[in-house]
Protein backbone atom coordinates (compact mmCIF):
# COMPACT_ATOMS: atom_id res chain seq x y z
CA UNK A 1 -70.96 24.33 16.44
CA UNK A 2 -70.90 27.79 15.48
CA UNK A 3 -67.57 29.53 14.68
CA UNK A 4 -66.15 32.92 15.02
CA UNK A 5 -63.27 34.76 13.63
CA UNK A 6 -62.68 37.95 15.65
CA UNK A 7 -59.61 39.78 13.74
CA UNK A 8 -58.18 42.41 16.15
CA UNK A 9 -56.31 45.58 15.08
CA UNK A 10 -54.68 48.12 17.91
CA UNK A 11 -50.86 47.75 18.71
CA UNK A 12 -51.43 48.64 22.21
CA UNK A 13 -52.55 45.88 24.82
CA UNK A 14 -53.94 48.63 27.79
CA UNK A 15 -56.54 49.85 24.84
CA UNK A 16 -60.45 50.16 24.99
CA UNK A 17 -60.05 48.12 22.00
CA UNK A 18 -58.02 45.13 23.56
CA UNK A 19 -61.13 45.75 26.96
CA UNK A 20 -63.35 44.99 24.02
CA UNK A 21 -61.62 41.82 22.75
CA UNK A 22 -61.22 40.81 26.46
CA UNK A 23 -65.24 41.09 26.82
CA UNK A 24 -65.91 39.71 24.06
CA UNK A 25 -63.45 36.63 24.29
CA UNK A 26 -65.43 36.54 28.09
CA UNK A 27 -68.87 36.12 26.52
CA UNK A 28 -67.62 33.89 23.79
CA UNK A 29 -66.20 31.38 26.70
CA UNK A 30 -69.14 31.75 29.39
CA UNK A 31 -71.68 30.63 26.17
CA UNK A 32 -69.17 28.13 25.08
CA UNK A 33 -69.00 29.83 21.84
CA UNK A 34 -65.79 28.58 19.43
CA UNK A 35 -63.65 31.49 18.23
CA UNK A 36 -60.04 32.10 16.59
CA UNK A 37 -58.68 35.76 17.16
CA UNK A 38 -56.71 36.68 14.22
CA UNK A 39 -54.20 39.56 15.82
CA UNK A 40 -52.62 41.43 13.10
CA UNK A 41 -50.37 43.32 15.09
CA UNK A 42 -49.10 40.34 16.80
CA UNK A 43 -48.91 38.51 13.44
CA UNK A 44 -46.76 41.36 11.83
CA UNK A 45 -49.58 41.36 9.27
CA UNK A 46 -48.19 44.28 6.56
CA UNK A 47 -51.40 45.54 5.05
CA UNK A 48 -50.23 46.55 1.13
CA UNK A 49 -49.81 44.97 -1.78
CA UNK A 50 -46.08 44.74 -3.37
CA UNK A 51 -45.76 44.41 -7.24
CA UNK A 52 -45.70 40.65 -7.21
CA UNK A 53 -48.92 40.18 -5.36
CA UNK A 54 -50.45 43.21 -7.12
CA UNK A 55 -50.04 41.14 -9.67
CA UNK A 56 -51.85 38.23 -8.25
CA UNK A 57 -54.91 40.57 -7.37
CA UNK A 58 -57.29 39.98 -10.36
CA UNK A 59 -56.93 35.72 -10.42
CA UNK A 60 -58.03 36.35 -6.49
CA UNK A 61 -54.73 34.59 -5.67
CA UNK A 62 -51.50 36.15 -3.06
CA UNK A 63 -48.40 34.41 -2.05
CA UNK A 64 -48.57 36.15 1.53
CA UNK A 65 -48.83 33.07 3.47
CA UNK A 66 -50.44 35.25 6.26
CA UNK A 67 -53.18 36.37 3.85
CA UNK A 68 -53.76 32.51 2.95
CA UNK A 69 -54.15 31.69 6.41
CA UNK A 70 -56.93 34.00 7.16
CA UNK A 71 -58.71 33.24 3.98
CA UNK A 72 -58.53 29.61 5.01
CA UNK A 73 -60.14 31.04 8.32
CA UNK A 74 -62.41 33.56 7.06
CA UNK A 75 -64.00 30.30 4.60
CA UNK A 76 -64.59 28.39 7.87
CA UNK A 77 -66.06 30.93 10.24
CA UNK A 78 -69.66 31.12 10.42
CA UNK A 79 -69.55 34.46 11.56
CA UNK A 80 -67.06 37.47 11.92
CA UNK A 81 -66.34 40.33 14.75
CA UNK A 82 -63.55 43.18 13.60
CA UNK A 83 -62.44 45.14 16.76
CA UNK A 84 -59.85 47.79 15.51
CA UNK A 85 -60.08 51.80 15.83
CA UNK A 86 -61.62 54.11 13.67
CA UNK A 87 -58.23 56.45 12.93
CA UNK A 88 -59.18 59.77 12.09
């Protein structure tokens, strides 16, 4: 079975971007497709490096537990969808 990660970026749930996840997450279930949303907003995800994991950068390795889990995802997805806003 084929599996998705869909990571979602936009803090607000009324967005285009969240009617896009909401589609998409629509499609996924009428075609009984398996998919895990990562939602970094929701997850508090903080999206910089401090010195310690700078650190960490060139062995590949973090000790953000929320950056483990979504390599552990990202390794088992067969495929991935980013939904997030282009900020200008």
């Amino acid at each position: 079975m084929t599996k998705i990660l869909m990571v979602y970026c936009h803090p607000y749930a009324k967005s285009f971007n969240h009617a896009i996840l909401e589609a998409v997450e629509h499609n996924f279930d009428h075609h009984q497709v398996s998919y895990t949303v990562i939602d970094l907003y929701q997850d508090q995800f903080v999206p910089s490096y401090d010195v310690a994991e700078l650190r960490l950068f060139h062995a590949g390795k973090t000790h953000d537990p929320l950056v483990q889990k979504y390599l552990r995802l990202l390794q088992r997805a067969d495929g991935l969808v980013i939904i997030s806003p282009v900020w200008w």
